[in-house]
PDB file of N, CA and C in Angstrom:
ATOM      1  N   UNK A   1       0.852  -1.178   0.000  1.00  0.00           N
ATOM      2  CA  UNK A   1       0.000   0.000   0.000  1.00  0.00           C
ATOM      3  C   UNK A   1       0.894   1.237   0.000  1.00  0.00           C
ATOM      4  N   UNK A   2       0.375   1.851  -1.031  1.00  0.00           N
ATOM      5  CA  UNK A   2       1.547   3.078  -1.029  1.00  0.00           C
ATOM      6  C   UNK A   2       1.085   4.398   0.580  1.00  0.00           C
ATOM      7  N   UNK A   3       1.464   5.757   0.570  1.00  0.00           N
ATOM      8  CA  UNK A   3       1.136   6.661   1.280  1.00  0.00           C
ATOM      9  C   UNK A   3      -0.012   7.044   1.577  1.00  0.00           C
ATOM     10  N   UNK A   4      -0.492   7.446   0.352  1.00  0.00           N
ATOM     11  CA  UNK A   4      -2.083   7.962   0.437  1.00  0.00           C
ATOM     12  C   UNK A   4      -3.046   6.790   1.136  1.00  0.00           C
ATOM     13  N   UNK A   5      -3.036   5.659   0.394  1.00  0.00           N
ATOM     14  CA  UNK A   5      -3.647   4.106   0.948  1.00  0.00           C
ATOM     15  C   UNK A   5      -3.626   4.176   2.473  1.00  0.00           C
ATOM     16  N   UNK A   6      -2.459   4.620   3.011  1.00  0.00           N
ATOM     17  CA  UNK A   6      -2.201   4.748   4.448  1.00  0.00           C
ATOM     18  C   UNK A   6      -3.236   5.227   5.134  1.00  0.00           C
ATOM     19  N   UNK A   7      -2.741   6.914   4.306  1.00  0.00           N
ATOM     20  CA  UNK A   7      -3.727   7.813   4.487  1.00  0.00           C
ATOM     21  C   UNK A   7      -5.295   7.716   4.915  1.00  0.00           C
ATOM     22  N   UNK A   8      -5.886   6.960   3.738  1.00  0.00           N
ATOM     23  CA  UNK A   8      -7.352   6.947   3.571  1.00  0.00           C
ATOM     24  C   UNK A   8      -7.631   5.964   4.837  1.00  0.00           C
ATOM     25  N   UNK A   9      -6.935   4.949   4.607  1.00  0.00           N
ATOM     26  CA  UNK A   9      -7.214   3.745   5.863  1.00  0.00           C
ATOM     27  C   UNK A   9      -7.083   4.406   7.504  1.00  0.00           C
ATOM     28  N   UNK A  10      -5.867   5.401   7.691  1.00  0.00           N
ATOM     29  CA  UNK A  10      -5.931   5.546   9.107  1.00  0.00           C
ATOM     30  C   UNK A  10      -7.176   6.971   9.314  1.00  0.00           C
ATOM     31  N   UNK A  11      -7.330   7.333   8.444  1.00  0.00           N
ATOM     32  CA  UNK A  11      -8.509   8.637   8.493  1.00  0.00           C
ATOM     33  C   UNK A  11      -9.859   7.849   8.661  1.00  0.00           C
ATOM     34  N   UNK A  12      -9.902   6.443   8.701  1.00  0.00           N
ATOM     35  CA  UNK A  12     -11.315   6.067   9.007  1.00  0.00           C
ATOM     36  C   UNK A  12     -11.654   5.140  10.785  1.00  0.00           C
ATOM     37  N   UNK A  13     -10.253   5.115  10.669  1.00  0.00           N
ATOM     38  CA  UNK A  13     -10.044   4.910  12.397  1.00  0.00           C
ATOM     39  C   UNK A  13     -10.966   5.765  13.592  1.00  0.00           C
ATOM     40  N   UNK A  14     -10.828   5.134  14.682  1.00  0.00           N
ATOM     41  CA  UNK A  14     -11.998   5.829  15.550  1.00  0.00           C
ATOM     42  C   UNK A  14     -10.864   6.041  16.792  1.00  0.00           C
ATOM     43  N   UNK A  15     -10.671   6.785  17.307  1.00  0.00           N
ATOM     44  CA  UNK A  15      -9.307   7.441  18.086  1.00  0.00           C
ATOM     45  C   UNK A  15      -9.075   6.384  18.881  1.00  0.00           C
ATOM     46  N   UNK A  16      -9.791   5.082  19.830  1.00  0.00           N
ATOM     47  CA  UNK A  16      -9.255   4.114  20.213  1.00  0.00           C
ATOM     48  C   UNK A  16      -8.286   3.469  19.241  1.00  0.00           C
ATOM     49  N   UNK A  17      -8.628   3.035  17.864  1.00  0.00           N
ATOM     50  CA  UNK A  17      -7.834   1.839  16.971  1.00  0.00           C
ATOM     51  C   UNK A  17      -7.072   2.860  16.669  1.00  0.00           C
ATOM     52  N   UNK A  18      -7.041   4.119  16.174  1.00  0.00           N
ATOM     53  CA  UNK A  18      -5.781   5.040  16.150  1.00  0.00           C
ATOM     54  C   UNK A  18      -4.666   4.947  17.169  1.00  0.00           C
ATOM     55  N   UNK A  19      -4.888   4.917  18.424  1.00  0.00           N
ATOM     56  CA  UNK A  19      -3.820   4.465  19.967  1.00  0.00           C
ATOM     57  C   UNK A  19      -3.620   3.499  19.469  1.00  0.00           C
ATOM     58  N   UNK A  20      -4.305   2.539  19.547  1.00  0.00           N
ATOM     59  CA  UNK A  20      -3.821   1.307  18.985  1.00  0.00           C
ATOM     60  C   UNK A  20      -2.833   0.780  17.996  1.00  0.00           C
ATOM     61  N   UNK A  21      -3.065   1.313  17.351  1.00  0.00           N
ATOM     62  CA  UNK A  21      -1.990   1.366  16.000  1.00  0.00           C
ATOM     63  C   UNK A  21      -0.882   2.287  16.183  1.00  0.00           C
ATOM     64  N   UNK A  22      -1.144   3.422  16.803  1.00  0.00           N
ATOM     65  CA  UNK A  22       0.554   4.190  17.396  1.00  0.00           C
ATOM     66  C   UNK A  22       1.180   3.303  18.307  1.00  0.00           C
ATOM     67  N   UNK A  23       0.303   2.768  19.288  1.00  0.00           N
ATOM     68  CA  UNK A  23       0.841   1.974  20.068  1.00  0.00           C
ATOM     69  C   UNK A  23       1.928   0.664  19.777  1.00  0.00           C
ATOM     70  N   UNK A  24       1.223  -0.315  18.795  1.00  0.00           N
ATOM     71  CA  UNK A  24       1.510  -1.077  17.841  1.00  0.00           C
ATOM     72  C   UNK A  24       2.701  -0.705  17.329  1.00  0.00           C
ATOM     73  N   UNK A  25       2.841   0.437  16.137  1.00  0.00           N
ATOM     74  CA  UNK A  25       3.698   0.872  15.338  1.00  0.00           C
ATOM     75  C   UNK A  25       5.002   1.247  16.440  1.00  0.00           C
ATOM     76  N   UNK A  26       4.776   2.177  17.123  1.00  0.00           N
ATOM     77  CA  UNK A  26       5.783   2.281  18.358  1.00  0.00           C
ATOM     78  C   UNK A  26       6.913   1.103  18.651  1.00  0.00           C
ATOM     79  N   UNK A  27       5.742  -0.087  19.649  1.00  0.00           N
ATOM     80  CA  UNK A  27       6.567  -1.499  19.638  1.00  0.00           C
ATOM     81  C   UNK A  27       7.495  -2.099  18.776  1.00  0.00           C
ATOM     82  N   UNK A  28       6.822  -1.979  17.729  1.00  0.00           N
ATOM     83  CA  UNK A  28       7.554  -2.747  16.584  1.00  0.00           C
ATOM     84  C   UNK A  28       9.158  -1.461  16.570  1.00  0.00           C
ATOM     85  N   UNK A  29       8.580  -0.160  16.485  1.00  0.00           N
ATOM     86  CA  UNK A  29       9.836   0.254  16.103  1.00  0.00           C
ATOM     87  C   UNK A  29      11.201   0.102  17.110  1.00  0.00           C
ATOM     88  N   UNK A  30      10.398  -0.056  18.461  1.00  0.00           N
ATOM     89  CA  UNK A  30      11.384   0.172  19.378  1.00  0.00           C
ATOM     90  C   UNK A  30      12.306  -1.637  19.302  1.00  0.00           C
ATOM     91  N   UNK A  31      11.502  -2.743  18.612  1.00  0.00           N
ATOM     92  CA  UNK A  31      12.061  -4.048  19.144  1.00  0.00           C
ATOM     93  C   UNK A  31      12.970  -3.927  17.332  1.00  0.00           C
ATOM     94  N   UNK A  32      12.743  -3.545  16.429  1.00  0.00           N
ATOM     95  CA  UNK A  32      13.878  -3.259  15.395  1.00  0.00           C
ATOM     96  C   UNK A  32      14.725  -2.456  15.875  1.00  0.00           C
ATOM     97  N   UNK A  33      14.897  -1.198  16.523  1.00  0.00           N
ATOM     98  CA  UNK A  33      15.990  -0.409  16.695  1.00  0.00           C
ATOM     99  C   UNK A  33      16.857  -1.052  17.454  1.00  0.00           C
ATOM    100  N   UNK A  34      16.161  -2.372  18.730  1.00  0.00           N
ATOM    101  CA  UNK A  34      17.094  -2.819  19.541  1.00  0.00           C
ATOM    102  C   UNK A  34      17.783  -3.457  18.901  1.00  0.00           C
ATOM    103  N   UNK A  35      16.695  -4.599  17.963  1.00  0.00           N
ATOM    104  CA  UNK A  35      17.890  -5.557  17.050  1.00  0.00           C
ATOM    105  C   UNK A  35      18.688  -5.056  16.164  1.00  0.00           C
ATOM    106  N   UNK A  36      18.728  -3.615  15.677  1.00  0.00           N
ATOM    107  CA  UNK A  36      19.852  -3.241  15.147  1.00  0.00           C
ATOM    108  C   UNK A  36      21.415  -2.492  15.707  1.00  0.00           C
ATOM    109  N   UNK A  37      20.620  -2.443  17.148  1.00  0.00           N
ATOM    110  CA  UNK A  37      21.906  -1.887  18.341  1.00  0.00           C
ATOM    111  C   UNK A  37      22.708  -3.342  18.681  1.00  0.00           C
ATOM    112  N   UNK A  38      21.734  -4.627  18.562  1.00  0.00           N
ATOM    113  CA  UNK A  38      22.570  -5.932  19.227  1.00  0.00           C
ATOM    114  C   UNK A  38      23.221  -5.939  17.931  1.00  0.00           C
ATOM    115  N   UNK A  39      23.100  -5.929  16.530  1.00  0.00           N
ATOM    116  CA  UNK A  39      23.748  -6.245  15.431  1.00  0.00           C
ATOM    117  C   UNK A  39      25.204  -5.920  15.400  1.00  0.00           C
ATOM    118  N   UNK A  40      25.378  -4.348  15.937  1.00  0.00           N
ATOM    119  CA  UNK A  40      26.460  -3.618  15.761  1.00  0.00           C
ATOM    120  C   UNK A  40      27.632  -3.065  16.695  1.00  0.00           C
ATOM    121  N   UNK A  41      29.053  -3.548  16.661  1.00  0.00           N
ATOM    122  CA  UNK A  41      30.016  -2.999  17.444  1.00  0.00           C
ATOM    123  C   UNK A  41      30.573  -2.249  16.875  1.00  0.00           C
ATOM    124  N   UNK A  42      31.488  -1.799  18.325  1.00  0.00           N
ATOM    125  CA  UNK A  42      32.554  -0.854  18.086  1.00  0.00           C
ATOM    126  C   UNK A  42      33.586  -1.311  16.971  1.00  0.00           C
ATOM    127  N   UNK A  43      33.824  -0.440  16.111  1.00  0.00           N
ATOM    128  CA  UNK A  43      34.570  -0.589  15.179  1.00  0.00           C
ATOM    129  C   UNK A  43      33.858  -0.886  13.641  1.00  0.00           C
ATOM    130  N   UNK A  44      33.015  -1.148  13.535  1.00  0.00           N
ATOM    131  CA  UNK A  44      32.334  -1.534  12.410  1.00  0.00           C
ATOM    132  C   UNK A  44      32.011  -0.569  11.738  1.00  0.00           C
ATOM    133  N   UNK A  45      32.424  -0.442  10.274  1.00  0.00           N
ATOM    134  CA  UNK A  45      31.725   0.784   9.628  1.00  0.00           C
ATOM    135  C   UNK A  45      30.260   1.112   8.581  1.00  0.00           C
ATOM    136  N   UNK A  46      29.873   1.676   9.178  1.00  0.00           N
ATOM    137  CA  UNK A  46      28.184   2.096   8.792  1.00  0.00           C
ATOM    138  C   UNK A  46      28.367   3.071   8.139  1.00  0.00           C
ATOM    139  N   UNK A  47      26.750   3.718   7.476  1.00  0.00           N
ATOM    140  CA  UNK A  47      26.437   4.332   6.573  1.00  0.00           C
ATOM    141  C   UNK A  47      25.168   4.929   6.782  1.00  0.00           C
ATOM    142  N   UNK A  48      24.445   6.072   6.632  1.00  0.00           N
ATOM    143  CA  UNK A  48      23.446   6.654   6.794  1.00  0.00           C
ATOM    144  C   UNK A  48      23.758   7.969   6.007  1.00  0.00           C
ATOM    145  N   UNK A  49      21.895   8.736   6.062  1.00  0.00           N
ATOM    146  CA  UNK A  49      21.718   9.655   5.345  1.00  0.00           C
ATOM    147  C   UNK A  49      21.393  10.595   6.347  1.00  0.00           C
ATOM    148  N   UNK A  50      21.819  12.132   5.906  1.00  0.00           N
ATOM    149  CA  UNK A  50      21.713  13.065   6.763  1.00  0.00           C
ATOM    150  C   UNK A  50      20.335  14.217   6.448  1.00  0.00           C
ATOM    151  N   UNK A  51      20.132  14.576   7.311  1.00  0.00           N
ATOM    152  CA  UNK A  51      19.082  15.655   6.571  1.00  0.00           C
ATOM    153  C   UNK A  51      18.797  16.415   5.146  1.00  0.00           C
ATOM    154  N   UNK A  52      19.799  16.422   4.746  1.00  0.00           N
ATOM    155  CA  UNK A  52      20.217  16.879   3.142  1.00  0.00           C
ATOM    156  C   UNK A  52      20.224  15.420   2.219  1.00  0.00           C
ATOM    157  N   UNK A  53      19.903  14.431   2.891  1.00  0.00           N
ATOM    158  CA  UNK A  53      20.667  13.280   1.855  1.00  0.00           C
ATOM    159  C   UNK A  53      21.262  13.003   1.312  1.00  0.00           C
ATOM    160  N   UNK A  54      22.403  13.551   2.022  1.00  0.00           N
ATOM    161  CA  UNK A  54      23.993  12.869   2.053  1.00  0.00           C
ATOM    162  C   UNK A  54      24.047  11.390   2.584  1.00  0.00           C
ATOM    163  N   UNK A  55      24.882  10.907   1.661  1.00  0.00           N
ATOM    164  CA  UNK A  55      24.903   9.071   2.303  1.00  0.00           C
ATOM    165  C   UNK A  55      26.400   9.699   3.387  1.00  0.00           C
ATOM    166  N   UNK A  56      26.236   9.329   4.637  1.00  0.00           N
ATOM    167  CA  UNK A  56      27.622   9.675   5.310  1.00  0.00           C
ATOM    168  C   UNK A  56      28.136   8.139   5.482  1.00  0.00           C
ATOM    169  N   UNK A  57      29.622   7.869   5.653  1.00  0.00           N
ATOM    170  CA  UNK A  57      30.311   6.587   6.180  1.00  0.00           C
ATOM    171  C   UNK A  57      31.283   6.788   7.367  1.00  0.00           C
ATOM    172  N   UNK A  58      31.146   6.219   8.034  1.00  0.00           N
ATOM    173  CA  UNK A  58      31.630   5.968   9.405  1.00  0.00           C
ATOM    174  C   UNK A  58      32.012   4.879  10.237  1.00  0.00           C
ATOM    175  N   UNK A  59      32.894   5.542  11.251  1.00  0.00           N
ATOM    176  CA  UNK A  59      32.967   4.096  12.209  1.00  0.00           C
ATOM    177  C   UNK A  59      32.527   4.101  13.615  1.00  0.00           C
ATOM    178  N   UNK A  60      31.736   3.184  13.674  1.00  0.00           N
ATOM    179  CA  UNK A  60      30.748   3.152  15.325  1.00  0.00           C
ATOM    180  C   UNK A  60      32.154   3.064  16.247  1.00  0.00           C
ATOM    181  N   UNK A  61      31.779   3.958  16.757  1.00  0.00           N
ATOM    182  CA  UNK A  61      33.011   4.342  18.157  1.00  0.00           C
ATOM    183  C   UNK A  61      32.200   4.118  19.608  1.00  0.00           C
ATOM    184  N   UNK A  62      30.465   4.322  19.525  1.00  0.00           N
ATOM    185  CA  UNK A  62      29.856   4.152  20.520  1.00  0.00           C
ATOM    186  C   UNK A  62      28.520   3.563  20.460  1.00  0.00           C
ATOM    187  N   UNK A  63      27.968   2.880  21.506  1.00  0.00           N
ATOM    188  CA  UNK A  63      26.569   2.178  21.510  1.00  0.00           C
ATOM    189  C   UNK A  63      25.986   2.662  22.510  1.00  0.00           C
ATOM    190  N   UNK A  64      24.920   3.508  22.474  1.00  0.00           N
ATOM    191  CA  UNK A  64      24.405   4.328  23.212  1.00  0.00           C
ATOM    192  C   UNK A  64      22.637   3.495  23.480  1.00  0.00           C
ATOM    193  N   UNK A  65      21.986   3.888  24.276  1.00  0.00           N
ATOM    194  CA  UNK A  65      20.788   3.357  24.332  1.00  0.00           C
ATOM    195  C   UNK A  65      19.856   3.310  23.405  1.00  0.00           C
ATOM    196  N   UNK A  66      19.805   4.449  23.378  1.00  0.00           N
ATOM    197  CA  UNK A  66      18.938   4.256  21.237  1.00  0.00           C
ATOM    198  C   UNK A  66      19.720   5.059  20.198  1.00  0.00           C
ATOM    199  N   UNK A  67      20.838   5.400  20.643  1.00  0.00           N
ATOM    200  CA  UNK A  67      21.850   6.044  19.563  1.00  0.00           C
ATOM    201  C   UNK A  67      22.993   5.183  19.216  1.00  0.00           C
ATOM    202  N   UNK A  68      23.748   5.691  18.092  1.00  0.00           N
ATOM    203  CA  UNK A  68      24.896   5.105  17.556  1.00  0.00           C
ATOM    204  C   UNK A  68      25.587   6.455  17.482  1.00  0.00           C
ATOM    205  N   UNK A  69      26.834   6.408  18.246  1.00  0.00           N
ATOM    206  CA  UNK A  69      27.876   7.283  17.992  1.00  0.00           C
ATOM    207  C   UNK A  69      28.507   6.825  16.985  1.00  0.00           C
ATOM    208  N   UNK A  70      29.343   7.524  15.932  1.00  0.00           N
ATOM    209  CA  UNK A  70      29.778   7.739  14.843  1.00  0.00           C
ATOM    210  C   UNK A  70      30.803   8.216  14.073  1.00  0.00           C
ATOM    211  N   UNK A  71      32.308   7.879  14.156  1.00  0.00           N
ATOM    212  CA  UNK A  71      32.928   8.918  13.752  1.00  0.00           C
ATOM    213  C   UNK A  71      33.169   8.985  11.882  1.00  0.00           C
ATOM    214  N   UNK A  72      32.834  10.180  11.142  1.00  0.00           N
ATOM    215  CA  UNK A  72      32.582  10.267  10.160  1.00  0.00           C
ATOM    216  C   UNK A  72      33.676  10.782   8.884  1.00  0.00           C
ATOM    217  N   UNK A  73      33.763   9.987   8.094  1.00  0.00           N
ATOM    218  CA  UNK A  73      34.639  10.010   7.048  1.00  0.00           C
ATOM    219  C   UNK A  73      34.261  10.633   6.318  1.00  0.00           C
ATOM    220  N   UNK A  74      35.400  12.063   5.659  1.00  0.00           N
ATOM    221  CA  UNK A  74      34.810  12.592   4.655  1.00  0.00           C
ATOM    222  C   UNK A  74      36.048  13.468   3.830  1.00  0.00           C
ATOM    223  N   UNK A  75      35.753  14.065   2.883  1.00  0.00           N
ATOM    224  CA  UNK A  75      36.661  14.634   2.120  1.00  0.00           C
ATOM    225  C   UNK A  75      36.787  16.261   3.224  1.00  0.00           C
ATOM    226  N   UNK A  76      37.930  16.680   3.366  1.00  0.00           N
ATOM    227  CA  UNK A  76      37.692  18.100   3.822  1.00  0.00           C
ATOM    228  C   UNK A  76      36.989  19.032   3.333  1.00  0.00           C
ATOM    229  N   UNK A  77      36.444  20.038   3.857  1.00  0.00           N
ATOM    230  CA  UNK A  77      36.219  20.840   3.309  1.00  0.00           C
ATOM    231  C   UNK A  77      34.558  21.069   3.083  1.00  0.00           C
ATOM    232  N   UNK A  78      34.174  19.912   3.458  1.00  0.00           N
ATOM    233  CA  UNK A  78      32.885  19.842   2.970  1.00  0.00           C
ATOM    234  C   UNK A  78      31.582  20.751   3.701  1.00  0.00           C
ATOM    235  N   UNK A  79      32.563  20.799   5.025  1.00  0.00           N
ATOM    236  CA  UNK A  79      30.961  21.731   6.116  1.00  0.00           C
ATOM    237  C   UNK A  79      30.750  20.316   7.014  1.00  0.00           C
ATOM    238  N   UNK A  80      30.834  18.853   6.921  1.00  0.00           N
ATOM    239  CA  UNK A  80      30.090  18.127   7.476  1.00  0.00           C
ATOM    240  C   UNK A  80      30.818  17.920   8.915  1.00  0.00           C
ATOM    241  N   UNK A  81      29.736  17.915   9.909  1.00  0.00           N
ATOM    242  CA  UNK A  81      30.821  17.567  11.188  1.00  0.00           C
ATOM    243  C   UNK A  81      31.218  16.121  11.665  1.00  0.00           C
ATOM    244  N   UNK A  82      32.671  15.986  11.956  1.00  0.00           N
ATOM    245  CA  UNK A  82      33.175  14.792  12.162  1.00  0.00           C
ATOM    246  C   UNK A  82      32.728  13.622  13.228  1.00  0.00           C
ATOM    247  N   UNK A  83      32.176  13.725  13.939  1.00  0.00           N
ATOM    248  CA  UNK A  83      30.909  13.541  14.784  1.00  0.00           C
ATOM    249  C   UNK A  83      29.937  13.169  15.336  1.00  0.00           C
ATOM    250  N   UNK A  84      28.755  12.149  14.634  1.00  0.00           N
ATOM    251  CA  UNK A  84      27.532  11.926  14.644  1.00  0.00           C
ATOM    252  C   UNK A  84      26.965  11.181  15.810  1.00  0.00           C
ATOM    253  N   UNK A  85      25.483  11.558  15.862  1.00  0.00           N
ATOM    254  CA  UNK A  85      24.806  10.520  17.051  1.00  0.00           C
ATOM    255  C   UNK A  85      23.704  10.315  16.465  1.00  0.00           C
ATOM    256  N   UNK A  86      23.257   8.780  15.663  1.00  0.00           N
ATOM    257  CA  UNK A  86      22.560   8.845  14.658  1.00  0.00           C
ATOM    258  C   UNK A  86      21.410   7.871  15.640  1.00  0.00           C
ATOM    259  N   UNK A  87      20.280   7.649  15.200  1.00  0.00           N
ATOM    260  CA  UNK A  87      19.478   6.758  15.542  1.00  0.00           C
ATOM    261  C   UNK A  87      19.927   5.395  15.215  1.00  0.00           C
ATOM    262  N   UNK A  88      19.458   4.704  15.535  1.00  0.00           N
ATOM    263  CA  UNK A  88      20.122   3.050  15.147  1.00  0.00           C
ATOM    264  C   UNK A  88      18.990   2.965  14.053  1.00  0.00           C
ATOM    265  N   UNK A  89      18.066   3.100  14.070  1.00  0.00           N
ATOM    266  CA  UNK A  89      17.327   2.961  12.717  1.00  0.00           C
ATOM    267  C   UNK A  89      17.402   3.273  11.668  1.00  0.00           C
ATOM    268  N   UNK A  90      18.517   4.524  11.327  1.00  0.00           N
ATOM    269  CA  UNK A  90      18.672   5.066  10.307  1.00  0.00           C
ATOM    270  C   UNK A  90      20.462   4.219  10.079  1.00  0.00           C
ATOM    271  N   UNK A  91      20.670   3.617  10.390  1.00  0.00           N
ATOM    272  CA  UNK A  91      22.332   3.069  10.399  1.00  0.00           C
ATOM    273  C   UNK A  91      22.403   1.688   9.274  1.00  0.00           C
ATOM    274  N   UNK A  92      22.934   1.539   8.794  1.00  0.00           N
ATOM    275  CA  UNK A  92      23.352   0.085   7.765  1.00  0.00           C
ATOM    276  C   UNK A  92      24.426   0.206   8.021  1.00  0.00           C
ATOM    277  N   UNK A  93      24.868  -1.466   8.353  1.00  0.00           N
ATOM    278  CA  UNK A  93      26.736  -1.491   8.178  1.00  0.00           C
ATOM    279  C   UNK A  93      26.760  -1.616   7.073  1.00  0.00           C
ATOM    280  N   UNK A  94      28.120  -1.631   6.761  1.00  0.00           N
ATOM    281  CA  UNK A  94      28.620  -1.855   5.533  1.00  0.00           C
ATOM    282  C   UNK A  94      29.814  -2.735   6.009  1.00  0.00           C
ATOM    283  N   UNK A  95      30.373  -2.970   6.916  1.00  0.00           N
ATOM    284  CA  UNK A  95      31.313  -3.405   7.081  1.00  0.00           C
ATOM    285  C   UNK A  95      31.829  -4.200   8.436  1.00  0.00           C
ATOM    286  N   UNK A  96      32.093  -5.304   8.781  1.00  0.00           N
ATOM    287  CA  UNK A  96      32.266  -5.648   9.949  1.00  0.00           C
ATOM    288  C   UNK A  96      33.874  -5.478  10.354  1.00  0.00           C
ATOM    289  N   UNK A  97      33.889  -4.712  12.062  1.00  0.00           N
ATOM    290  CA  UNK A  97      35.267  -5.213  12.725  1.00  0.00           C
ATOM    291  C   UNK A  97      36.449  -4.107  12.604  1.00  0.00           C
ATOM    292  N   UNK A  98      37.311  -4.480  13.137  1.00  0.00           N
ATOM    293  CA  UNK A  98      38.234  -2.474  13.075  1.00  0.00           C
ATOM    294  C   UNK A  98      39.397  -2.653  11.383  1.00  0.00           C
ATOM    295  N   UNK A  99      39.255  -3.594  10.576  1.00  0.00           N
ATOM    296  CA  UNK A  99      39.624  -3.344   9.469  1.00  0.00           C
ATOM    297  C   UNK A  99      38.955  -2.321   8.845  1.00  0.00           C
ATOM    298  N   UNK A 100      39.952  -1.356   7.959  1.00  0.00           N
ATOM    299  CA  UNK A 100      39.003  -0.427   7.347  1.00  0.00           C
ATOM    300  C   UNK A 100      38.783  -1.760   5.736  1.00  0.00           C
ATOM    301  N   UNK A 101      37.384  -1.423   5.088  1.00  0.00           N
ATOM    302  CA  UNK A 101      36.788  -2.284   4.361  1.00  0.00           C
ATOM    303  C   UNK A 101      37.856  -1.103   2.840  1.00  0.00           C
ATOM    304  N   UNK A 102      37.962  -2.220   1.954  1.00  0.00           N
ATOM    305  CA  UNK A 102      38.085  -2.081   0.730  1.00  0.00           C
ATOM    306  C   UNK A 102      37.341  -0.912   0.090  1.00  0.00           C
ATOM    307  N   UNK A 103      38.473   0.195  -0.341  1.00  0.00           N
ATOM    308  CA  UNK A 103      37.354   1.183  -1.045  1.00  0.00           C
ATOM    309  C   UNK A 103      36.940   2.210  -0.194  1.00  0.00           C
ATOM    310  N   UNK A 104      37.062   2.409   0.992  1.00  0.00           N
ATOM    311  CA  UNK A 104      36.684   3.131   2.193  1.00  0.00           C
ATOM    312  C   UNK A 104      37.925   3.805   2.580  1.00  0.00           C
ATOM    313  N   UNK A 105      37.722   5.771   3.231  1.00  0.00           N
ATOM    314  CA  UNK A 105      38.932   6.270   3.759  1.00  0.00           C
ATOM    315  C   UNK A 105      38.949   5.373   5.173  1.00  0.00           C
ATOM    316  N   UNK A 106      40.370   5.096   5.782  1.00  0.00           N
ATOM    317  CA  UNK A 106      40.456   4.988   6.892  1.00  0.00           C
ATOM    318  C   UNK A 106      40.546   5.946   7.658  1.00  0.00           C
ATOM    319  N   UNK A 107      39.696   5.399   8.662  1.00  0.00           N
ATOM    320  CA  UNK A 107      39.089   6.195  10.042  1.00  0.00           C
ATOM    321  C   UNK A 107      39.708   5.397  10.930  1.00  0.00           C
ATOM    322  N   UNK A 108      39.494   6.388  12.423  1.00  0.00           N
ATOM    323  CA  UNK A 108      40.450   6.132  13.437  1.00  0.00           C
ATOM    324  C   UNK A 108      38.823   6.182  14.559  1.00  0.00           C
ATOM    325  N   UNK A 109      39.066   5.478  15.307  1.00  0.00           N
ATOM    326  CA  UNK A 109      37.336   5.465  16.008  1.00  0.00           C
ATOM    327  C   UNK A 109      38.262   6.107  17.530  1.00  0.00           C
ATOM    328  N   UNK A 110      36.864   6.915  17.972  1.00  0.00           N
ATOM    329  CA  UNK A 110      37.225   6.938  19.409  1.00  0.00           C
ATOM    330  C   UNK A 110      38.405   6.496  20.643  1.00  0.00           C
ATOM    331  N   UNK A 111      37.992   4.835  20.109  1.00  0.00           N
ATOM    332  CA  UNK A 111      38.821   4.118  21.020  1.00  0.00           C
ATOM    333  C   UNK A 111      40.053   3.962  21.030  1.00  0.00           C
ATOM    334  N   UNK A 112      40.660   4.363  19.677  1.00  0.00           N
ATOM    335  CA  UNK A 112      42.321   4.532  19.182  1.00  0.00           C
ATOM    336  C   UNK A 112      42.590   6.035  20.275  1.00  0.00           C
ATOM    337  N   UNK A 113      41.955   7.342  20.437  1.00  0.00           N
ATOM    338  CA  UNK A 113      42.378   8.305  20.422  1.00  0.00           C
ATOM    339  C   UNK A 113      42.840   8.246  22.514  1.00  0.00           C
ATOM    340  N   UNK A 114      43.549   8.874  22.328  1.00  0.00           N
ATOM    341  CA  UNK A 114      43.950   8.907  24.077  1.00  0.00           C
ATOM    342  C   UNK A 114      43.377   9.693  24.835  1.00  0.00           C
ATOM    343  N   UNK A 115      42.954   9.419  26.051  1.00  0.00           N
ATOM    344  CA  UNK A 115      41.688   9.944  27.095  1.00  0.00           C
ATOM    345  C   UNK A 115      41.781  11.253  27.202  1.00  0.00           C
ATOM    346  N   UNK A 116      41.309  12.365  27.386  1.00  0.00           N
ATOM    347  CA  UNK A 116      41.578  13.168  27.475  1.00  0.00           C
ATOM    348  C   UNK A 116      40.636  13.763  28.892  1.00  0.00           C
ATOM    349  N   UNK A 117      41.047  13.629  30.091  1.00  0.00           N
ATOM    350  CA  UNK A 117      40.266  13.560  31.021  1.00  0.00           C
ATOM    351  C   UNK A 117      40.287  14.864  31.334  1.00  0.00           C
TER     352      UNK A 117
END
């Protein structure tokens, strides 16, 4: 069912089966975001899109409760910050483990850099 289909179907809901279905939709999202936080360690490099839809690539430096810290590979110059704290839902690896993958700049994650207390 495309958008509109959505549309027409949840506009005939009666505000109980509406809860219901946020409720519903909610669950589901929260038990995918977990299984994509158990999927992924430190060191592994991922990929996501940013508000502009930029594909960014990175290496998970952190596993946060519903975030993925991120440190982000990029050409200089660009404006983008080195940085990220992305949702786990929006994350795809691309790559398992602290090898940098074929084809990819190497990145240095968090855990290489020395404490800075």
């Amino acid at each position: 069912m495309n958008k509109e289909g959505w549309k027409e179907t949840v506009r005939h809901l009666s505000l109980e089966e509406f809860r219901v279905l946020q409720e519903v939709i909610w669950e589901e999202y929260r038990a995918r975001e977990a299984q994509q936080l158990g999927s992924l360690r430190n060191g592994d490099w991922v990929e996501f899109e940013d508000k502009h839809g930029r594909t960014l690539r990175g290496v998970v430096t952190n596993l946060n409760r519903r975030t993925i810290s991120i440190e982000v590979d990029h050409p200089p110059g660009e404006g983008i910050g080195r940085h990220w704290r992305v949702s786990a839902s929006l994350v795809r690896r691309i790559h398992s483990g602290e090898v940098t993958p074929a084809g990819l700049p190497s990145g240095r994650s968090r855990t290489d850099t020395p404490h800075r207390g």
